[in-house]
ModelCIF file with pLDDT and N, C-alpha, C, O atoms, coordinates in Angstrom:
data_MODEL
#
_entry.id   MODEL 
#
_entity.id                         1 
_entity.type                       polymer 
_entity.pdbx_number_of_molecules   1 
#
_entity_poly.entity_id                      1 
_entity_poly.type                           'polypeptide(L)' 
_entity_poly.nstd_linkage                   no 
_entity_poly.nstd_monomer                   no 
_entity_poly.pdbx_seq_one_letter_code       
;(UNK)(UNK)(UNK)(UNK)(UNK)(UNK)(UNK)(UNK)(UNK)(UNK)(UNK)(UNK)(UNK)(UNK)(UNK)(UNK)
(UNK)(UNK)(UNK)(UNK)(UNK)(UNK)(UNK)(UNK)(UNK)(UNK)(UNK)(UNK)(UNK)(UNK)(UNK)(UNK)
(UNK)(UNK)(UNK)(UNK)(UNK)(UNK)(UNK)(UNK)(UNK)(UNK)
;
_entity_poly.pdbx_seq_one_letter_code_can   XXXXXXXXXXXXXXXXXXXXXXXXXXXXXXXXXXXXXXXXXX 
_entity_poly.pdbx_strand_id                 A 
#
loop_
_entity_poly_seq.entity_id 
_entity_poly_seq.num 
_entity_poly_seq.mon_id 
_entity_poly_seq.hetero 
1 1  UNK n 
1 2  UNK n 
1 3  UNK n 
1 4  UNK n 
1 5  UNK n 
1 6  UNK n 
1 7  UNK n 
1 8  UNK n 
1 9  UNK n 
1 10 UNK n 
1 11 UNK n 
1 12 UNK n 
1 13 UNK n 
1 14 UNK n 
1 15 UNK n 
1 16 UNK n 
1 17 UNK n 
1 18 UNK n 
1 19 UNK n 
1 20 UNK n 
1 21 UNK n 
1 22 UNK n 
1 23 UNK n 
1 24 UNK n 
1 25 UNK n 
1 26 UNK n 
1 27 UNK n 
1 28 UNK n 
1 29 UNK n 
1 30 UNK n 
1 31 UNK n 
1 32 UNK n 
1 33 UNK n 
1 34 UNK n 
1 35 UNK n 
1 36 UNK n 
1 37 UNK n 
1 38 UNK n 
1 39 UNK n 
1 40 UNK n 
1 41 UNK n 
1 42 UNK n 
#
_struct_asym.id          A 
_struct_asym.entity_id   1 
#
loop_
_ma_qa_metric.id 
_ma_qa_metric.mode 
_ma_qa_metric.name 
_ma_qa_metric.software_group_id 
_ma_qa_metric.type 
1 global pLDDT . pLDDT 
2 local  pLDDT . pLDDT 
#
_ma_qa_metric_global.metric_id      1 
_ma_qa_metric_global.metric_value   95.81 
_ma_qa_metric_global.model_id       1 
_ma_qa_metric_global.ordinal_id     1 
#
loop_
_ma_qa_metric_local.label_asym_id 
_ma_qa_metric_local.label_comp_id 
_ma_qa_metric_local.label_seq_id 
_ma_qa_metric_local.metric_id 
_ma_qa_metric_local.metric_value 
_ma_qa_metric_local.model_id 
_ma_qa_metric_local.ordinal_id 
A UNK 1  2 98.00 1 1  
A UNK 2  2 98.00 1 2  
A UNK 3  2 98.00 1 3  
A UNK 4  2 97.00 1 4  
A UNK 5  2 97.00 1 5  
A UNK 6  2 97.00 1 6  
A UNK 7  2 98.00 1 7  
A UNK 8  2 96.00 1 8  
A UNK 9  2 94.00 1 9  
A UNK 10 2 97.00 1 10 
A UNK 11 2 96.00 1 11 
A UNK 12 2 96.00 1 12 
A UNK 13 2 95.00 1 13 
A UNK 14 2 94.00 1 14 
A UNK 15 2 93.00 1 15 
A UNK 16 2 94.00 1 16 
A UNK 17 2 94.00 1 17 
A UNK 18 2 95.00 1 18 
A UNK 19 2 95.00 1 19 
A UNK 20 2 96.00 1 20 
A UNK 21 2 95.00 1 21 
A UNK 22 2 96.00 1 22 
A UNK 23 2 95.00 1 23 
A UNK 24 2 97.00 1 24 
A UNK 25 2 98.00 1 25 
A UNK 26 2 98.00 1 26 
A UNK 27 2 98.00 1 27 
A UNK 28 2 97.00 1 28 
A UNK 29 2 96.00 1 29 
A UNK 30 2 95.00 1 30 
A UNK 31 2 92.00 1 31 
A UNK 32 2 91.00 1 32 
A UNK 33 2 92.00 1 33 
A UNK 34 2 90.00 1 34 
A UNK 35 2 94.00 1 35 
A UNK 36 2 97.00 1 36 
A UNK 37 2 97.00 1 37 
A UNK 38 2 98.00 1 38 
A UNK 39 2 98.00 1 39 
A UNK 40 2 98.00 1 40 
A UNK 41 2 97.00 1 41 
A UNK 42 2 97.00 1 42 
#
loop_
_atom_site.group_PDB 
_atom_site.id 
_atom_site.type_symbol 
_atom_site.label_atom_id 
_atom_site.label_alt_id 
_atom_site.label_comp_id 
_atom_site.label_asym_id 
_atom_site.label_entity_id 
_atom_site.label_seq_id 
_atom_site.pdbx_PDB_ins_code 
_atom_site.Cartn_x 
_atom_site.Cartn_y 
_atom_site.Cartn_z 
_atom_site.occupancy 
_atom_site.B_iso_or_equiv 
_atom_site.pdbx_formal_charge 
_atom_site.auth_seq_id 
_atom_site.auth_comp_id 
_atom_site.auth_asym_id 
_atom_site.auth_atom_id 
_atom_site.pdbx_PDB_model_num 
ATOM 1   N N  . UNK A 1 1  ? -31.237 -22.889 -1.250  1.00 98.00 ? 1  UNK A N  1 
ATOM 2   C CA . UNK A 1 1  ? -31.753 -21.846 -0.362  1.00 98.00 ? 1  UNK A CA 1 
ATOM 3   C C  . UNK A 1 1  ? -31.286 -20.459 -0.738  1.00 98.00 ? 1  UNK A C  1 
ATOM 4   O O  . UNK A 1 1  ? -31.851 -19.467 -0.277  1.00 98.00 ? 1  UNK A O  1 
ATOM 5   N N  . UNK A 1 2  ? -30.317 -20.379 -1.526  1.00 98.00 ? 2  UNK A N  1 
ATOM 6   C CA . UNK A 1 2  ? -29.312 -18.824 -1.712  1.00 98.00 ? 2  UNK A CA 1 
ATOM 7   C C  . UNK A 1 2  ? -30.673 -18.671 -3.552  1.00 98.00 ? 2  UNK A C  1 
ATOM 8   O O  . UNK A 1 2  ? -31.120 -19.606 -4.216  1.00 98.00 ? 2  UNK A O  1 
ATOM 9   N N  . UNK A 1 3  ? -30.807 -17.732 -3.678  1.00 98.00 ? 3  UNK A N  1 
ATOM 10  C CA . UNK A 1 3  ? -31.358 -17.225 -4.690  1.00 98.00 ? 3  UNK A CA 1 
ATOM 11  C C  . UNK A 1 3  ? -30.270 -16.032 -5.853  1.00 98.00 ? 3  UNK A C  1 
ATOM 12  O O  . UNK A 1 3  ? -29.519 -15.283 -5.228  1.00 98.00 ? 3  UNK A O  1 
ATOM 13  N N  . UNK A 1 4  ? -30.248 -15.949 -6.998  1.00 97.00 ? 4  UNK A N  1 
ATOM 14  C CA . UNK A 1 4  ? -29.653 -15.007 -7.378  1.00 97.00 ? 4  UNK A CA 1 
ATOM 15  C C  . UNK A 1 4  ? -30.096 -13.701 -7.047  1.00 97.00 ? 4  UNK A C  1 
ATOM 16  O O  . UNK A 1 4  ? -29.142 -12.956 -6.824  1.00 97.00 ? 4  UNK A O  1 
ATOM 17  N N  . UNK A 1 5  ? -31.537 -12.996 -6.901  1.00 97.00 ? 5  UNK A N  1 
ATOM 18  C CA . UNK A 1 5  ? -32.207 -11.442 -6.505  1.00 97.00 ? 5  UNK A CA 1 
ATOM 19  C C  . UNK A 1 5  ? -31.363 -11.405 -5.039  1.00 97.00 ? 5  UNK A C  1 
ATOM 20  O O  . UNK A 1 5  ? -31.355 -10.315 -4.468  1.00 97.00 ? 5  UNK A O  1 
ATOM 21  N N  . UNK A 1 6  ? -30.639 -12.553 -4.384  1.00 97.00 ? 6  UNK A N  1 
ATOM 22  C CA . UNK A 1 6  ? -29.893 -11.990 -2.937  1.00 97.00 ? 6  UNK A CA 1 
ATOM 23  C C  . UNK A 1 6  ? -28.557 -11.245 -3.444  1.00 97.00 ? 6  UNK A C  1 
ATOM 24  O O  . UNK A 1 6  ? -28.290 -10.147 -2.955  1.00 97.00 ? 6  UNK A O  1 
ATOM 25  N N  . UNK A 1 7  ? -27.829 -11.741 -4.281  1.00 98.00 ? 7  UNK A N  1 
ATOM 26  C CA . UNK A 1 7  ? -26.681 -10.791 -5.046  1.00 98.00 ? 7  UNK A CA 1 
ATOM 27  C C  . UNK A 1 7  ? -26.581 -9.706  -5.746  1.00 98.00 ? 7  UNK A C  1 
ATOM 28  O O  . UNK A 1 7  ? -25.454 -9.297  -6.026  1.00 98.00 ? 7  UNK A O  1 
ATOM 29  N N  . UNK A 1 8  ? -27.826 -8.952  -6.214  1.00 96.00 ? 8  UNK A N  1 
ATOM 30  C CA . UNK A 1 8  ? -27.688 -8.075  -6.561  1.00 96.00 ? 8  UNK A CA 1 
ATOM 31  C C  . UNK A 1 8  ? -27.979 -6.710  -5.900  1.00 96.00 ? 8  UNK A C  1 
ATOM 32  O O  . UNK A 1 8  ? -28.826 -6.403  -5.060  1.00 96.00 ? 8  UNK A O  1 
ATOM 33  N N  . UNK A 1 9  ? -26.881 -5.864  -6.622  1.00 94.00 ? 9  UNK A N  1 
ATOM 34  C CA . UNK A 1 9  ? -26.598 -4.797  -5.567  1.00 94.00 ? 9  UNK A CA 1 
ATOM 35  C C  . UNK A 1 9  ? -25.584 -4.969  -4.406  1.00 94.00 ? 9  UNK A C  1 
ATOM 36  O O  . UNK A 1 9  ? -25.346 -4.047  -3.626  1.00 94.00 ? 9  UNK A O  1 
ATOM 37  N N  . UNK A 1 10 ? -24.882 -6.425  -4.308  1.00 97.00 ? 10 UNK A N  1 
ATOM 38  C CA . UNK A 1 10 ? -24.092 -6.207  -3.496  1.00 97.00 ? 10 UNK A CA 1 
ATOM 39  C C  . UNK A 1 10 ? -22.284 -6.218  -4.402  1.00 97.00 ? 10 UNK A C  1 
ATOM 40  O O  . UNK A 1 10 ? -21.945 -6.517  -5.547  1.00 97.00 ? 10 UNK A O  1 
ATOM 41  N N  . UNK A 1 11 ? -21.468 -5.703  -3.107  1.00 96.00 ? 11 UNK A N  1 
ATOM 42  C CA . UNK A 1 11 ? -20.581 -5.316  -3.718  1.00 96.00 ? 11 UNK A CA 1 
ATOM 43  C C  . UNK A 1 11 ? -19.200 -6.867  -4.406  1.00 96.00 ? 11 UNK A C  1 
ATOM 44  O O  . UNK A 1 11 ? -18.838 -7.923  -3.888  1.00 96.00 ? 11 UNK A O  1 
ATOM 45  N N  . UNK A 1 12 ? -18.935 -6.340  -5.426  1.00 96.00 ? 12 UNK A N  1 
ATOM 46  C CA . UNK A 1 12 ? -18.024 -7.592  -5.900  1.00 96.00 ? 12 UNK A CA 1 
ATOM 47  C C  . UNK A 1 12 ? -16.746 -6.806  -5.389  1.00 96.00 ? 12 UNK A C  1 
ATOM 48  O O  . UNK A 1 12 ? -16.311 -5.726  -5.788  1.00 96.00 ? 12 UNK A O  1 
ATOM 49  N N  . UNK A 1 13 ? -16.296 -7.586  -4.466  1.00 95.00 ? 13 UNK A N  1 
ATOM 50  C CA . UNK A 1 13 ? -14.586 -7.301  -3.924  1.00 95.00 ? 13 UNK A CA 1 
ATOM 51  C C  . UNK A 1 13 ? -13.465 -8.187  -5.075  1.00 95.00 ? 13 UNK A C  1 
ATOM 52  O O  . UNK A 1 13 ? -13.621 -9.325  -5.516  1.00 95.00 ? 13 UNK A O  1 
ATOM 53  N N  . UNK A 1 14 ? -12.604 -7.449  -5.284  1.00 94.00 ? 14 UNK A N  1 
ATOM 54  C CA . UNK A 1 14 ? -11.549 -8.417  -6.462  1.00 94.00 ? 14 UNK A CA 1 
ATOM 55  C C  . UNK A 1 14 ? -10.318 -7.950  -5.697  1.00 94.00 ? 14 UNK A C  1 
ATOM 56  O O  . UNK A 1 14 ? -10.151 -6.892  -5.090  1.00 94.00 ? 14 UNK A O  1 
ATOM 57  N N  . UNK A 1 15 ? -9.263  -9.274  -5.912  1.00 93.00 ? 15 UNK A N  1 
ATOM 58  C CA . UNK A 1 15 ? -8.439  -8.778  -5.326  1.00 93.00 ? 15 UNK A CA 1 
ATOM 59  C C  . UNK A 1 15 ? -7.289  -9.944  -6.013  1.00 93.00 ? 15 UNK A C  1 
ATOM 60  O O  . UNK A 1 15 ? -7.733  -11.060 -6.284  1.00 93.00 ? 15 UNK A O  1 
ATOM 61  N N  . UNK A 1 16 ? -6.042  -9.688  -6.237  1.00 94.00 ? 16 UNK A N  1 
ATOM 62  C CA . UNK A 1 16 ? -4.826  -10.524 -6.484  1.00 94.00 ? 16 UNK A CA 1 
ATOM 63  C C  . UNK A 1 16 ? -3.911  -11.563 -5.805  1.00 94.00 ? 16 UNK A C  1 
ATOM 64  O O  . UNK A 1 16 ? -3.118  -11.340 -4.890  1.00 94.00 ? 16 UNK A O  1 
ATOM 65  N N  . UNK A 1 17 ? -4.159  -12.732 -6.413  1.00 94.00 ? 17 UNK A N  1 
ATOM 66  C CA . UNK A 1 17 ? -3.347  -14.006 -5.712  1.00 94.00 ? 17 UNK A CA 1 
ATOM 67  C C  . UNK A 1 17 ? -2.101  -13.663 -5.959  1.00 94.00 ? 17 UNK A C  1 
ATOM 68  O O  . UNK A 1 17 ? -1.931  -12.511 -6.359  1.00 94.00 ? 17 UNK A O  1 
ATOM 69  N N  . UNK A 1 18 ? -1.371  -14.205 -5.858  1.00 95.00 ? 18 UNK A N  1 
ATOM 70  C CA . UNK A 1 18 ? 0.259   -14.028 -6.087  1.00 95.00 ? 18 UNK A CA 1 
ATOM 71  C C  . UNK A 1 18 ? 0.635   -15.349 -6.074  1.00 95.00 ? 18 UNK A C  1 
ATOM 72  O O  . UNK A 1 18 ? 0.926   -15.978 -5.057  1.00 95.00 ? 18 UNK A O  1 
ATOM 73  N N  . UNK A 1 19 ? 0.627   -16.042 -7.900  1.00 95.00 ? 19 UNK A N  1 
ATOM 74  C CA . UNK A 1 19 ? 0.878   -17.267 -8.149  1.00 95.00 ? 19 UNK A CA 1 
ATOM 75  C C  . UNK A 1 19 ? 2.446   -16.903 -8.694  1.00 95.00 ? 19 UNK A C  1 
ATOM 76  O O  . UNK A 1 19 ? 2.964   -16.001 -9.353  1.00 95.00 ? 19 UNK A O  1 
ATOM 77  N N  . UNK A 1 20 ? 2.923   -18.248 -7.967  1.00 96.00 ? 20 UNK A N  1 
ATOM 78  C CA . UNK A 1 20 ? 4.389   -18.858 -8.426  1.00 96.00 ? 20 UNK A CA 1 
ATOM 79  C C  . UNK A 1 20 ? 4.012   -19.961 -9.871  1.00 96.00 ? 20 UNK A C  1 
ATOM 80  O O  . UNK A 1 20 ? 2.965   -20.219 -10.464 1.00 96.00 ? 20 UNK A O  1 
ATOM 81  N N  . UNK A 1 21 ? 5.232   -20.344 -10.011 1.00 95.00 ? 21 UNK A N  1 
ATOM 82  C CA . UNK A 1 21 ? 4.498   -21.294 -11.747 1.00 95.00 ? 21 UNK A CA 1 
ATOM 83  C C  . UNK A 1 21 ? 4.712   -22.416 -11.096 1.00 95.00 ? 21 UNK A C  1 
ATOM 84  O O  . UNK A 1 21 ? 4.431   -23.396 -11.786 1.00 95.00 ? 21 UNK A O  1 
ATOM 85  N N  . UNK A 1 22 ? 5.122   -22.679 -9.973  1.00 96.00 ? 22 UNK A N  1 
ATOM 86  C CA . UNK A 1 22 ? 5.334   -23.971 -9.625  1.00 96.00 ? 22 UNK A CA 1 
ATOM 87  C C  . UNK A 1 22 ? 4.089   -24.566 -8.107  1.00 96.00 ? 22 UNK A C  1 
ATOM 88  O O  . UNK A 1 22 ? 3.977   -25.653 -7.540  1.00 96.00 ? 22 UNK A O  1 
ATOM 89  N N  . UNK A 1 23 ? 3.390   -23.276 -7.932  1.00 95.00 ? 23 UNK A N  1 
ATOM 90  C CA . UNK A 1 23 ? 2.475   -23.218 -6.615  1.00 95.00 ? 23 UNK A CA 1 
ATOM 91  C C  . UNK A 1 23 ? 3.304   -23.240 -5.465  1.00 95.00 ? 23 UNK A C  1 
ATOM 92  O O  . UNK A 1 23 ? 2.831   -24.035 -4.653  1.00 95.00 ? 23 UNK A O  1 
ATOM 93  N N  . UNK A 1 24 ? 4.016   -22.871 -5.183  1.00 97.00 ? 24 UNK A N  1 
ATOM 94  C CA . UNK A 1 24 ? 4.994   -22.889 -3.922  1.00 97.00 ? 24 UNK A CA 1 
ATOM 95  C C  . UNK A 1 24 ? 4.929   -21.753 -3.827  1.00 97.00 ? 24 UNK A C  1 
ATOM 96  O O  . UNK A 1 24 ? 4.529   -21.009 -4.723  1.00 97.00 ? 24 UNK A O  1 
ATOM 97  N N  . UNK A 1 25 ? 5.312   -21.405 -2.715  1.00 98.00 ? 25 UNK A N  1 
ATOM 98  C CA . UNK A 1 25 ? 5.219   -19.841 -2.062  1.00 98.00 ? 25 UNK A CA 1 
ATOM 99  C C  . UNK A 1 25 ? 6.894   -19.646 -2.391  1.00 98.00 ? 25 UNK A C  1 
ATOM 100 O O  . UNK A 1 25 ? 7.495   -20.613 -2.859  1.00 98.00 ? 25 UNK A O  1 
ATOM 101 N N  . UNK A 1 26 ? 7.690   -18.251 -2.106  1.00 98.00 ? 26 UNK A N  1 
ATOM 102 C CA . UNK A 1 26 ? 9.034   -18.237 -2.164  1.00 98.00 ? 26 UNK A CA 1 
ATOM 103 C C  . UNK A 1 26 ? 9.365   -17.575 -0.931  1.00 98.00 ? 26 UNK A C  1 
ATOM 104 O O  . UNK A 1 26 ? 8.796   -16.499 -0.750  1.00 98.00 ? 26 UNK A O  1 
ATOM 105 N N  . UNK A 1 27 ? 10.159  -17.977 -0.042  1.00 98.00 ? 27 UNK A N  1 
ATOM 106 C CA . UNK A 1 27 ? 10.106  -17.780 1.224   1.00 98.00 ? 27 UNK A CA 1 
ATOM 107 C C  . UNK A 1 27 ? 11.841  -17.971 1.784   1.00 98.00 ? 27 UNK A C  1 
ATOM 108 O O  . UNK A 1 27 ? 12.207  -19.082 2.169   1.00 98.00 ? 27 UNK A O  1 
ATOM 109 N N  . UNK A 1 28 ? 12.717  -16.904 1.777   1.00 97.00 ? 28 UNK A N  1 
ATOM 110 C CA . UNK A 1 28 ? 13.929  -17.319 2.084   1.00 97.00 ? 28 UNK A CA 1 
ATOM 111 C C  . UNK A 1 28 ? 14.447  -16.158 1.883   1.00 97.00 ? 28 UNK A C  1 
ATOM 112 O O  . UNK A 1 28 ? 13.704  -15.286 1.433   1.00 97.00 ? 28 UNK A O  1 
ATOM 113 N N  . UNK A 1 29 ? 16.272  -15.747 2.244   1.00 96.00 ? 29 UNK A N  1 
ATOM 114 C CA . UNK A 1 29 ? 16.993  -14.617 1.944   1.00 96.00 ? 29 UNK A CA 1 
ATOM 115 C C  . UNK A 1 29 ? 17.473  -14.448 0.109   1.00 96.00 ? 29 UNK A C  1 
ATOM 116 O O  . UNK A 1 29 ? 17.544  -15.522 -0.489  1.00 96.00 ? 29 UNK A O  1 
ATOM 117 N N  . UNK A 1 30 ? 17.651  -13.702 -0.369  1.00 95.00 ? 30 UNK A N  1 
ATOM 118 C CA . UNK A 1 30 ? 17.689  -13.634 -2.063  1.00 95.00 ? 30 UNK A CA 1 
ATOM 119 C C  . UNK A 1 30 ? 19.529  -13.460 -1.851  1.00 95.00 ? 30 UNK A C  1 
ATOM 120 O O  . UNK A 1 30 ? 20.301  -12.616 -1.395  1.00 95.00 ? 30 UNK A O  1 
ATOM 121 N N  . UNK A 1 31 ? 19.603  -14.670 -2.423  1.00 92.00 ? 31 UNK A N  1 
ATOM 122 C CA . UNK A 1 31 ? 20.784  -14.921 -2.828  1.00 92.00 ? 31 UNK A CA 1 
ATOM 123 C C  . UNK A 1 31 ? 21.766  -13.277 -3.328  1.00 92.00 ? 31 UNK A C  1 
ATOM 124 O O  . UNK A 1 31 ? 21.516  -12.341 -4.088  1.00 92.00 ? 31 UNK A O  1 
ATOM 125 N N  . UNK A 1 32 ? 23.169  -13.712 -2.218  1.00 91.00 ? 32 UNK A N  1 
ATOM 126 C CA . UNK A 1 32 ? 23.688  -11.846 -2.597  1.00 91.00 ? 32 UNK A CA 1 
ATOM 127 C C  . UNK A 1 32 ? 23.538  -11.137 -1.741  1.00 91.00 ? 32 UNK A C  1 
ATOM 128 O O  . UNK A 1 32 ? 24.295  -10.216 -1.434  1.00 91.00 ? 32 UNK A O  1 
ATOM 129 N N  . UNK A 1 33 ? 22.271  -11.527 -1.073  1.00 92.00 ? 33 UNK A N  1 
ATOM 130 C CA . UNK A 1 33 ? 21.628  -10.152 -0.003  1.00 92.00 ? 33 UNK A CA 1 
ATOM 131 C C  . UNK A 1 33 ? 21.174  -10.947 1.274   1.00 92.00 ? 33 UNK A C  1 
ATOM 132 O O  . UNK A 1 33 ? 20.065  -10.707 1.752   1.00 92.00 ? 33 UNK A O  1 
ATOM 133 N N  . UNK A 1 34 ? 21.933  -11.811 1.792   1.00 90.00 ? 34 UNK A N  1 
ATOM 134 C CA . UNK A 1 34 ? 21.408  -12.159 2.902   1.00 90.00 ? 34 UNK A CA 1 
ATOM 135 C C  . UNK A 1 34 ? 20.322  -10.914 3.770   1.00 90.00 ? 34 UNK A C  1 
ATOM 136 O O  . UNK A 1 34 ? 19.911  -11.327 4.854   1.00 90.00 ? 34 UNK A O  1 
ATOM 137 N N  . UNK A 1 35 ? 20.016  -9.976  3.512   1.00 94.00 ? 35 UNK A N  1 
ATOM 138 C CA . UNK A 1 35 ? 19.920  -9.634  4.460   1.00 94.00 ? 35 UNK A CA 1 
ATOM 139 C C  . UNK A 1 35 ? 18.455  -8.968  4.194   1.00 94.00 ? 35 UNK A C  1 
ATOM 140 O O  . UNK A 1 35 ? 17.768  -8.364  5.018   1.00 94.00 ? 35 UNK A O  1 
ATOM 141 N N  . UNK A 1 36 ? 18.195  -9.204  2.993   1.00 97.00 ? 36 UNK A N  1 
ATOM 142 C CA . UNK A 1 36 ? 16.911  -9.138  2.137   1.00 97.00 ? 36 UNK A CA 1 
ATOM 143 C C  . UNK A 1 36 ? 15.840  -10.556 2.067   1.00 97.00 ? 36 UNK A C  1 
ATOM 144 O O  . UNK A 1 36 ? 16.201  -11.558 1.450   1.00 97.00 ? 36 UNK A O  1 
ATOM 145 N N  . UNK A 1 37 ? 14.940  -10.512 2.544   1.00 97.00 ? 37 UNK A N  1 
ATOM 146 C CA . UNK A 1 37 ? 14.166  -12.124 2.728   1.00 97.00 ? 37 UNK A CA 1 
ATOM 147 C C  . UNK A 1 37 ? 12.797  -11.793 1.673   1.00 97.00 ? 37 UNK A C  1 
ATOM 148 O O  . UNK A 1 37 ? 12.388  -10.632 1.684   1.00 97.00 ? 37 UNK A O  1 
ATOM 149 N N  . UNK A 1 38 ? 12.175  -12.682 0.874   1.00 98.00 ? 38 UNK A N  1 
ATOM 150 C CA . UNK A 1 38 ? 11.084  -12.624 0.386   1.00 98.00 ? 38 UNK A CA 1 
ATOM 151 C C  . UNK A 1 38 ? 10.357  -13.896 0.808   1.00 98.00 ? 38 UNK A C  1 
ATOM 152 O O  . UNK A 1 38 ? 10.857  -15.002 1.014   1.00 98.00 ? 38 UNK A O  1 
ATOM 153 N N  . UNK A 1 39 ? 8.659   -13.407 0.927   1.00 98.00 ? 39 UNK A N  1 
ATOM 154 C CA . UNK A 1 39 ? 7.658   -13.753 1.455   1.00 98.00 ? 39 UNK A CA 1 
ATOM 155 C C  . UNK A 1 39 ? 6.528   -13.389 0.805   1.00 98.00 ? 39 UNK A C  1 
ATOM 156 O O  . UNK A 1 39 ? 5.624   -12.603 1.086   1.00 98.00 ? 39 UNK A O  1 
ATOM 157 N N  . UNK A 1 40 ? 6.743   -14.102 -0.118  1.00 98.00 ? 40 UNK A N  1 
ATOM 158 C CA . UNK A 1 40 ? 5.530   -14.306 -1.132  1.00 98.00 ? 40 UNK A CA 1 
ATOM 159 C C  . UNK A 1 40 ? 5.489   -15.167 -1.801  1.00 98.00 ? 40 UNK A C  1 
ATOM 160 O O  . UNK A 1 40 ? 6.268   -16.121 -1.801  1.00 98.00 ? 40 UNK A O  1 
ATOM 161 N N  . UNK A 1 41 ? 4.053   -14.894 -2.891  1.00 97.00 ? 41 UNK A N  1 
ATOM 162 C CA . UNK A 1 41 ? 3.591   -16.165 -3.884  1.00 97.00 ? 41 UNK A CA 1 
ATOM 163 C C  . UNK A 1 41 ? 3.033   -17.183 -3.466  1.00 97.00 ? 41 UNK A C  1 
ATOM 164 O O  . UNK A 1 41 ? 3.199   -18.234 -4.085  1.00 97.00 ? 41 UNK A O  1 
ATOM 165 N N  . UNK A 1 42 ? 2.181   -17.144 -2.244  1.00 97.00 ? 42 UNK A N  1 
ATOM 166 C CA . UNK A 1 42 ? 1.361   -18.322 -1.842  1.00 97.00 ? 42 UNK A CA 1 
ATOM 167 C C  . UNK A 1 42 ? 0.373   -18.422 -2.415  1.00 97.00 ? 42 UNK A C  1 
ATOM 168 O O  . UNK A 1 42 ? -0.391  -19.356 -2.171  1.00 97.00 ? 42 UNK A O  1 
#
């Protein structure tokens, strides 16, 4: 039912994953710095 003449002209959005090498997100305080947390790489 979707045709390709429906896609053109519309806009291509791009945007960045944030891959880990292992696919796990990293989610915790960084060792040293309790007091610093990272929340990323999902």
């Amino acid at each position: 039912g979707l045709t390709p003449g429906e896609f053109a002209g519309v806009k291509r959005w791009v945007g960045l994953r944030p891959c880990s090498p292992d696919g796990l997100p990293y989610l915790g305080p960084v060792p040293g710095r309790e007091r610093v947390i990272v929340a990323s790489g999902h």
